[in-house]
Protein backbone atom coordinates (compact mmCIF):
# COMPACT_ATOMS: atom_id res chain seq x y z
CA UNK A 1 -2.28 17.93 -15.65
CA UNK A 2 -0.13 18.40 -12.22
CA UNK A 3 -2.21 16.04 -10.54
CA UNK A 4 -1.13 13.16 -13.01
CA UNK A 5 2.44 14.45 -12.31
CA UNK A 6 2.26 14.48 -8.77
CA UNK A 7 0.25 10.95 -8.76
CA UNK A 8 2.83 9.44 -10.82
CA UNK A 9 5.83 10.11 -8.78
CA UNK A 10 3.94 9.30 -5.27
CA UNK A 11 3.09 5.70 -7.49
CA UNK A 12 6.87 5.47 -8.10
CA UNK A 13 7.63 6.43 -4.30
CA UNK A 14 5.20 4.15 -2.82
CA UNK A 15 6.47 1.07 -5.11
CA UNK A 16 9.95 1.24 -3.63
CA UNK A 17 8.81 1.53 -0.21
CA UNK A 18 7.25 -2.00 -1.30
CA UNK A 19 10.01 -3.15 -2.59
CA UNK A 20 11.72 -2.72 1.20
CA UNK A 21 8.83 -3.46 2.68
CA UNK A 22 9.15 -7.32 1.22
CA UNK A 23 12.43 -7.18 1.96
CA UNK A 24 12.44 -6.78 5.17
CA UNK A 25 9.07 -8.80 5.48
CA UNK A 26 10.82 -11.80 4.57
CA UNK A 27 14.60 -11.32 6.50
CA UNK A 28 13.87 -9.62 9.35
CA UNK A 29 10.80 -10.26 11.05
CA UNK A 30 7.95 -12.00 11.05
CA UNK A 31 5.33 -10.33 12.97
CA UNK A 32 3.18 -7.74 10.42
CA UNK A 33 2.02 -5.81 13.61
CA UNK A 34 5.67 -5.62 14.95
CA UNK A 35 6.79 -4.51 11.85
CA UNK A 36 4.26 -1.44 11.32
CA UNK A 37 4.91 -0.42 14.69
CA UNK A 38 8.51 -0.12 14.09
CA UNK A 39 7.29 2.08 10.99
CA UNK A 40 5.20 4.19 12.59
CA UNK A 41 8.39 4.73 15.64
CA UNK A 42 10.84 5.64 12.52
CA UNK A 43 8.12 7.97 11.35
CA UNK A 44 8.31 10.52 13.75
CA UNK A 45 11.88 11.36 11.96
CA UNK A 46 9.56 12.58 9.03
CA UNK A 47 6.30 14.34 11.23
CA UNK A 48 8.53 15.89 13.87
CA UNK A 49 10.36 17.95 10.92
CA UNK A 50 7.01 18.83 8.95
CA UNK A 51 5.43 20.00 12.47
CA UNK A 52 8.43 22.16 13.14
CA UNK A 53 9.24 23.88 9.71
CA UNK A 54 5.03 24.25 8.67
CA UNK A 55 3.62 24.35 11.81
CA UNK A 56 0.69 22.32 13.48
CA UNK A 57 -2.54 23.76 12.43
CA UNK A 58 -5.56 22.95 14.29
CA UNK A 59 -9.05 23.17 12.80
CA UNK A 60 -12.04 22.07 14.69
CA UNK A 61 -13.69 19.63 13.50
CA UNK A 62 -11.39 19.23 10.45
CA UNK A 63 -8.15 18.37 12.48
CA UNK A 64 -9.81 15.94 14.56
CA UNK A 65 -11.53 14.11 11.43
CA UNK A 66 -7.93 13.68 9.83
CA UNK A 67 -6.57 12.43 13.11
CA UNK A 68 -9.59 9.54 13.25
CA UNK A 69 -8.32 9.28 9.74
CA UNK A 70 -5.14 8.24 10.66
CA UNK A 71 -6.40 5.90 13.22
CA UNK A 72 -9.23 3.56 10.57
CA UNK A 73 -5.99 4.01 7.83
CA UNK A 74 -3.90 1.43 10.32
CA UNK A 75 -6.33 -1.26 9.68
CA UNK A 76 -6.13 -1.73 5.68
CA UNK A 77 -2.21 -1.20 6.48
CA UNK A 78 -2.30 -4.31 8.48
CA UNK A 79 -4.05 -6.33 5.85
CA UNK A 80 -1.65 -5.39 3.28
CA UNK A 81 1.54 -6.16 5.37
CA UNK A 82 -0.68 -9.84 6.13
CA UNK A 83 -0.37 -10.26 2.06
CA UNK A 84 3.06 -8.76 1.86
CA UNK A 85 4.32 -11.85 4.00
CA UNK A 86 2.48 -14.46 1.71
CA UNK A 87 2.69 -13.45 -1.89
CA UNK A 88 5.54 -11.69 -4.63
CA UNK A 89 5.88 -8.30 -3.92
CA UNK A 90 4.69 -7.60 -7.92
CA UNK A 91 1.65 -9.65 -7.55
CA UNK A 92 0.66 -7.78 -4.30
CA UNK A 93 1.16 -4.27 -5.55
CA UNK A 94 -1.40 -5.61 -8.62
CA UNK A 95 -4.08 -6.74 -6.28
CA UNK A 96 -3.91 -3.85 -4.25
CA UNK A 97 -4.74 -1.86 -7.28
CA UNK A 98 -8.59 -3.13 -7.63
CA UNK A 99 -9.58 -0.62 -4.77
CA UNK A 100 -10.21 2.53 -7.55
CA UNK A 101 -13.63 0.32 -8.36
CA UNK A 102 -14.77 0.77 -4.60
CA UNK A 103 -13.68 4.55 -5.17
CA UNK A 104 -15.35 4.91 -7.90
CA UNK A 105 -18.12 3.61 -6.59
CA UNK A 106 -18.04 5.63 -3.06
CA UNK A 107 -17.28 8.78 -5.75
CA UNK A 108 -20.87 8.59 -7.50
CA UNK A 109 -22.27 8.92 -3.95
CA UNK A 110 -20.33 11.45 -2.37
CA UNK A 111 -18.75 13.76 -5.14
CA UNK A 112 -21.77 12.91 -7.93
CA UNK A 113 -19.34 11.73 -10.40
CA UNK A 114 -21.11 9.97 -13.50
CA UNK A 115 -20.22 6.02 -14.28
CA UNK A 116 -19.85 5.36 -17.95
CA UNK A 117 -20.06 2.07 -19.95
CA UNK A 118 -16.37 2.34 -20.66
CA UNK A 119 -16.55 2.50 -16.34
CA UNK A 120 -18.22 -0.61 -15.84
CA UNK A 121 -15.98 -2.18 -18.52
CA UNK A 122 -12.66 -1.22 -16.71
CA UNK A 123 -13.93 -2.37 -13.11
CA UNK A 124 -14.72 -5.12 -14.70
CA UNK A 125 -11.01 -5.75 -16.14
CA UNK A 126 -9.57 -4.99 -13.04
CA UNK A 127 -11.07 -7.48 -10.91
CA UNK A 128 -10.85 -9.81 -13.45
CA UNK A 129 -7.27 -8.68 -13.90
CA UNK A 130 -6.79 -9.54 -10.05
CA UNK A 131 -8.19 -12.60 -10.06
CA UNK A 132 -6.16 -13.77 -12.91
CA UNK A 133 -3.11 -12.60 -11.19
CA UNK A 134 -3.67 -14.42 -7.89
CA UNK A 135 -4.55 -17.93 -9.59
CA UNK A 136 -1.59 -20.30 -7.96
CA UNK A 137 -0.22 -23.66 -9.52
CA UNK A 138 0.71 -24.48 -6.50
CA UNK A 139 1.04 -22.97 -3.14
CA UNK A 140 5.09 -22.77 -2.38
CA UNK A 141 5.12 -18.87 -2.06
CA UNK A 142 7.72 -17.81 0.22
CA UNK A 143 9.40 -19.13 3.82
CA UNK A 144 7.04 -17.00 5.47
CA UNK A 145 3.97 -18.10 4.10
CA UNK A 146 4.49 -21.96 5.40
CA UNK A 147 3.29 -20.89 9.01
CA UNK A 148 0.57 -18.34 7.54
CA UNK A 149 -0.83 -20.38 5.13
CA UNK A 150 -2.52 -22.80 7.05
CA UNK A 151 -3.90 -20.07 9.39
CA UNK A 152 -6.48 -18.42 6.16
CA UNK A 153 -9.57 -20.45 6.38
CA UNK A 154 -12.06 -20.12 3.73
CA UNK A 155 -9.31 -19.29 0.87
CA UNK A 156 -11.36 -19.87 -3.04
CA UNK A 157 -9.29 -22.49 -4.30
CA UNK A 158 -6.83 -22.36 -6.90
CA UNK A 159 -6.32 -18.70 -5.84
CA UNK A 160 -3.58 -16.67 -3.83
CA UNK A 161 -4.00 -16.90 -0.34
CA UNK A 162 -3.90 -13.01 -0.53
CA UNK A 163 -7.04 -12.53 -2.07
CA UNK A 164 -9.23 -13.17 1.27
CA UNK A 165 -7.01 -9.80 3.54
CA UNK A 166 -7.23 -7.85 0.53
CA UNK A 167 -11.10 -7.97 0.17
CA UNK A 168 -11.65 -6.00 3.04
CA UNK A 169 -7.94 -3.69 2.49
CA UNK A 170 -10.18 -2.93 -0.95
CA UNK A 171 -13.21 -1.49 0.59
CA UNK A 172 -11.13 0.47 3.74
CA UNK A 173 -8.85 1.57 1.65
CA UNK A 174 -11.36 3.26 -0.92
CA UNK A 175 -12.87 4.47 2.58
CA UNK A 176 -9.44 6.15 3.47
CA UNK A 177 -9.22 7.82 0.26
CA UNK A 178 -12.50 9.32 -0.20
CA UNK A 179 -12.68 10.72 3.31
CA UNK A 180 -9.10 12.20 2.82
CA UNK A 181 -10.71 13.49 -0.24
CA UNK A 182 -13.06 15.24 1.28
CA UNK A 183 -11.54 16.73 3.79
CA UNK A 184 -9.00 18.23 2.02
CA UNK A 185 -12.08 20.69 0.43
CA UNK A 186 -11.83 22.34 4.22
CA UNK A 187 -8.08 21.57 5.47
CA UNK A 188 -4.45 21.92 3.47
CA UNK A 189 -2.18 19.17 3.20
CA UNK A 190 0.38 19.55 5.26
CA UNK A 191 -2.20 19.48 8.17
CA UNK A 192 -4.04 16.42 6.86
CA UNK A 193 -0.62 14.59 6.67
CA UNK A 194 0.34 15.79 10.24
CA UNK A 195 -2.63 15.00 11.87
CA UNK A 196 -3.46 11.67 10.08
CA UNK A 197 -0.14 10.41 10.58
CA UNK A 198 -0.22 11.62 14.63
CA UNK A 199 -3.76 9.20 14.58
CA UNK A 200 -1.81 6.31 12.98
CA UNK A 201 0.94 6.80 15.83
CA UNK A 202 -1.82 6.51 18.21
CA UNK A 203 -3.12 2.89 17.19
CA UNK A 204 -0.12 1.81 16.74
CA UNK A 205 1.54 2.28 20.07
CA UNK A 206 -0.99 0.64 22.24
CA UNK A 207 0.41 -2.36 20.65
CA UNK A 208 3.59 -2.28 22.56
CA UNK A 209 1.52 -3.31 24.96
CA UNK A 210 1.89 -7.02 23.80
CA UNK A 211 4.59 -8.57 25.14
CA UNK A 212 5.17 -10.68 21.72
CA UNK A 213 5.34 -7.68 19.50
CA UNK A 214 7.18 -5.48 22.36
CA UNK A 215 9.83 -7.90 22.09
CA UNK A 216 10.20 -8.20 18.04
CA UNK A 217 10.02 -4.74 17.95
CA UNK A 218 13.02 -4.37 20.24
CA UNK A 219 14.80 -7.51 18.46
CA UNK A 220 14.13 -5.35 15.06
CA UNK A 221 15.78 -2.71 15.97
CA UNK A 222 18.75 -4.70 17.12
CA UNK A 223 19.48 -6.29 13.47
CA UNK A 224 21.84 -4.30 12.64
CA UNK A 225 22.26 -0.73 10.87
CA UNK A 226 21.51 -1.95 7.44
CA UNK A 227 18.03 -3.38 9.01
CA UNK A 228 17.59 0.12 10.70
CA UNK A 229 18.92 1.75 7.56
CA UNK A 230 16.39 -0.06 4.85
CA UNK A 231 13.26 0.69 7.44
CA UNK A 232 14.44 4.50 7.36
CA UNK A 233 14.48 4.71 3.64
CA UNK A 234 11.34 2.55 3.03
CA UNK A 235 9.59 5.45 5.68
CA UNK A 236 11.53 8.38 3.26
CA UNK A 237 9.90 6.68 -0.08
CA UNK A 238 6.66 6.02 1.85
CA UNK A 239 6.75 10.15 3.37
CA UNK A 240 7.51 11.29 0.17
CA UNK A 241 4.98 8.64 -2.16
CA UNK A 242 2.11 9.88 0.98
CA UNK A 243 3.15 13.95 0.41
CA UNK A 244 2.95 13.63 -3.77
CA UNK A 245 -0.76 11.76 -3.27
CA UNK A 246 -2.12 14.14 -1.14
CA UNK A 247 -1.22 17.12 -3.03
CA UNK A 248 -2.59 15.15 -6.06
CA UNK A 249 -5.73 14.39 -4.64
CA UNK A 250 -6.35 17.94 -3.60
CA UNK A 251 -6.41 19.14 -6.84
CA UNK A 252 -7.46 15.88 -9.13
CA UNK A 253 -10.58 14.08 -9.34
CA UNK A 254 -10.47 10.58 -6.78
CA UNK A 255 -11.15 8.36 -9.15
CA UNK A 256 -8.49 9.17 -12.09
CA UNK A 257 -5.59 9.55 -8.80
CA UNK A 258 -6.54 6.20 -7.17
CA UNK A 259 -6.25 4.64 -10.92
CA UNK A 260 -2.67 6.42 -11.59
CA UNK A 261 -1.70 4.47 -8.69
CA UNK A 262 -2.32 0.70 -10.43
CA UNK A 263 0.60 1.47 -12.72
CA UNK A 264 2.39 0.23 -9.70
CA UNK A 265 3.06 -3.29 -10.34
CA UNK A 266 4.78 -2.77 -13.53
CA UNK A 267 6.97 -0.46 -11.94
CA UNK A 268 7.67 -2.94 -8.65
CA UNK A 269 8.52 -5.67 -11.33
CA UNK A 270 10.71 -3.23 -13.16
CA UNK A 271 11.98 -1.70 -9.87
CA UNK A 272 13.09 -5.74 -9.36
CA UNK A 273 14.49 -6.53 -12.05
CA UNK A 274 16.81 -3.37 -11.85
CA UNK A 275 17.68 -4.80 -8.36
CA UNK A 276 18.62 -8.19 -9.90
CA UNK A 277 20.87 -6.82 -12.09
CA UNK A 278 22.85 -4.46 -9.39
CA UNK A 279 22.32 -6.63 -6.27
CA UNK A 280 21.77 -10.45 -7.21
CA UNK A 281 21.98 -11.37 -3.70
CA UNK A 282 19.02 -8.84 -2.14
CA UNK A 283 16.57 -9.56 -5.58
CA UNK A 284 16.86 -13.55 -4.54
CA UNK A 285 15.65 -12.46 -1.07
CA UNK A 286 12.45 -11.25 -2.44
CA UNK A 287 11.59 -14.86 -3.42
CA UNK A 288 9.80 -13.10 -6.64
CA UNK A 289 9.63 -15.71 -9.33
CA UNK A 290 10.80 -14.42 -12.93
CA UNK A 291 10.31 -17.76 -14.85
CA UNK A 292 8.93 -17.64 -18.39
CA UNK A 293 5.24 -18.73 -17.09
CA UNK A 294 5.00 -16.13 -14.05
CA UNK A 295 6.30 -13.62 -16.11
CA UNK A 296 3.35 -14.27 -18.80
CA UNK A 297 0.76 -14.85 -16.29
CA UNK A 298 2.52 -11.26 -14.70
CA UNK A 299 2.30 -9.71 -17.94
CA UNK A 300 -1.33 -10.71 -19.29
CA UNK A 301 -2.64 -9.16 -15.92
CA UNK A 302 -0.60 -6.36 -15.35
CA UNK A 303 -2.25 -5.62 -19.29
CA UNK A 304 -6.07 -6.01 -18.11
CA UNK A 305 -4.77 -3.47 -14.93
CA UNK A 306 -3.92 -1.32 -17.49
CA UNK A 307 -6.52 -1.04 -19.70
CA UNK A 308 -9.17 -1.40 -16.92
CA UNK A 309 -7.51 1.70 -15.00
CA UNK A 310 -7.36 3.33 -18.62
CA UNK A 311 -11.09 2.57 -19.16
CA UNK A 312 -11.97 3.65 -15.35
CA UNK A 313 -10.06 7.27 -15.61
């Protein structure tokens, strides 16, 4: 079972890179594009290491599939960061957690694994799951989401705002993960990481171009160090949460990795509520509500996420 080891601790990684990412989200700037082109700048601190100490292995056409990889893996990324700015960090990390349907799904086709009743019963609880977690009472979210709100046309009422960017992060991100399966059958994963991170790097510089996010990048950067310093360590726990899920993926089945990975909204809310209790100050800045009636709505779904992904794997 080293797959479920190594899936586990790349789910714990990549919840306290979401943690920061909210954080910084809602403090220090407002522009999602900015912001994941300052990532992908403080990134190079992690590739440029990797590409000296394992080396940069090219493999035609392998090498060049990973980099377009990279480049489609942007897209879902900015979708994500879009929801990040309007919803709780907990309730986020649950809805991002329906995509192992669309895998499993896209896994039948490509890798001839079998769907099961108990299958079709834990889709089923996980979109239903989702859908319970993004029903609103009312719509004051966050500072951020007062400009951004109005701006989502066609949102189904009564429901997070979040729900529309994450319909299509679902189905590219279940894209991103069975191609990087796939791949890894002809290509190790130190190459796959090095050149799907070098395509992301690609898409995301052109965007300097734009005068708007040229400048917030630059006004990012000049925050101050504990700015600087939370962006480095949300790109160490992201590195480190993207290294454990690739060598997890290369040796477990897609579907029962991608459904490790919806454990991650109990572990964001626990992740918070460690953070309220050390550092009051930072856990009010994630504008997550912990009243009795989010917490039960929290609860109920975070339960149907469970036993959906237990039902899926």
């Amino acid at each position: 079972m080293d797959w479920l080891i190594l899936a586990f601790l790349g789910t714990v990684f990549f919840s306290i890179a979401g943690v920061l990412d909210k954080l910084l989200l809602e403090n220090y700037t407002y522009d999602s594009k900015a912001y994941i082109v300052c990532q992908a700048l403080v990134q190079l601190i992690f590739i440029i290491p990797v590409m000296l100490f394992v080396g940069v292995k090219f493999t035609y056409p392998e090498s060049l599939f990973a980099l377009l990889l990279g480049c489609l893996q942007i897209f879902p990324t900015f979708f994500y960061m879009k929801a990040l700015q309007i919803e709780e960090a907990s309730k986020v990390s649950a809805m991002e957690y329906a995509y192992p349907v669309f895998v499993l799904i896209g896994s039948i086709f490509l890798f001839g694994e079998i769907l099961s009743p108990k299958c079709y019963a834990g889709g089923l609880l996980l979109i239903i799951g989702t859908l319970f977690l993004s029903y609103k009472r009312d719509r004051g979210i966050s500072r951020v989401s007062v400009g951004i709100y109005p701006k989502i046309k066609g949102s189904i009422k009564g429901l997070s705002p979040s729900i529309r960017p994450f319909m299509s992060f679902w189905i590219l991100t279940a894209a991103y993960y069975l191609s990087l399966k796939y791949l890894l059958f002809s290509i190790d994963e130190w190459s796959l990481y090095i050149w799907s991170s070098l395509g992301t790097l690609i898409v995301a510089m052109p965007l300097m171009a734009v005068r708007s996010i040229r400048e917030e990048v630059f006004g990012f950067f000049g925050r101050g160090s504990f700015a600087i310093g939370a962006l480095i360590s949300e790109e160490a726990f992201q590195f480190l949460g993207l290294i454990f899920s690739i060598f997890a993926y290369a040796i477990g089945s897609v579907t029962l990795v991608s459904s490790v990975g919806a454990l991650q909204p109990i572990l964001t809310v626990m992740l918070i509520m460690i953070l309220g209790a050390l550092a009051p100050r930072l856990a009010k800045e994630l504008n997550e509500r912990t009243d009795r009636s989010s917490l039960m709505q929290k609860g109920a779904a975070f339960m149907m996420v469970i036993v959906g992904v237990y039902f899926v794997s």
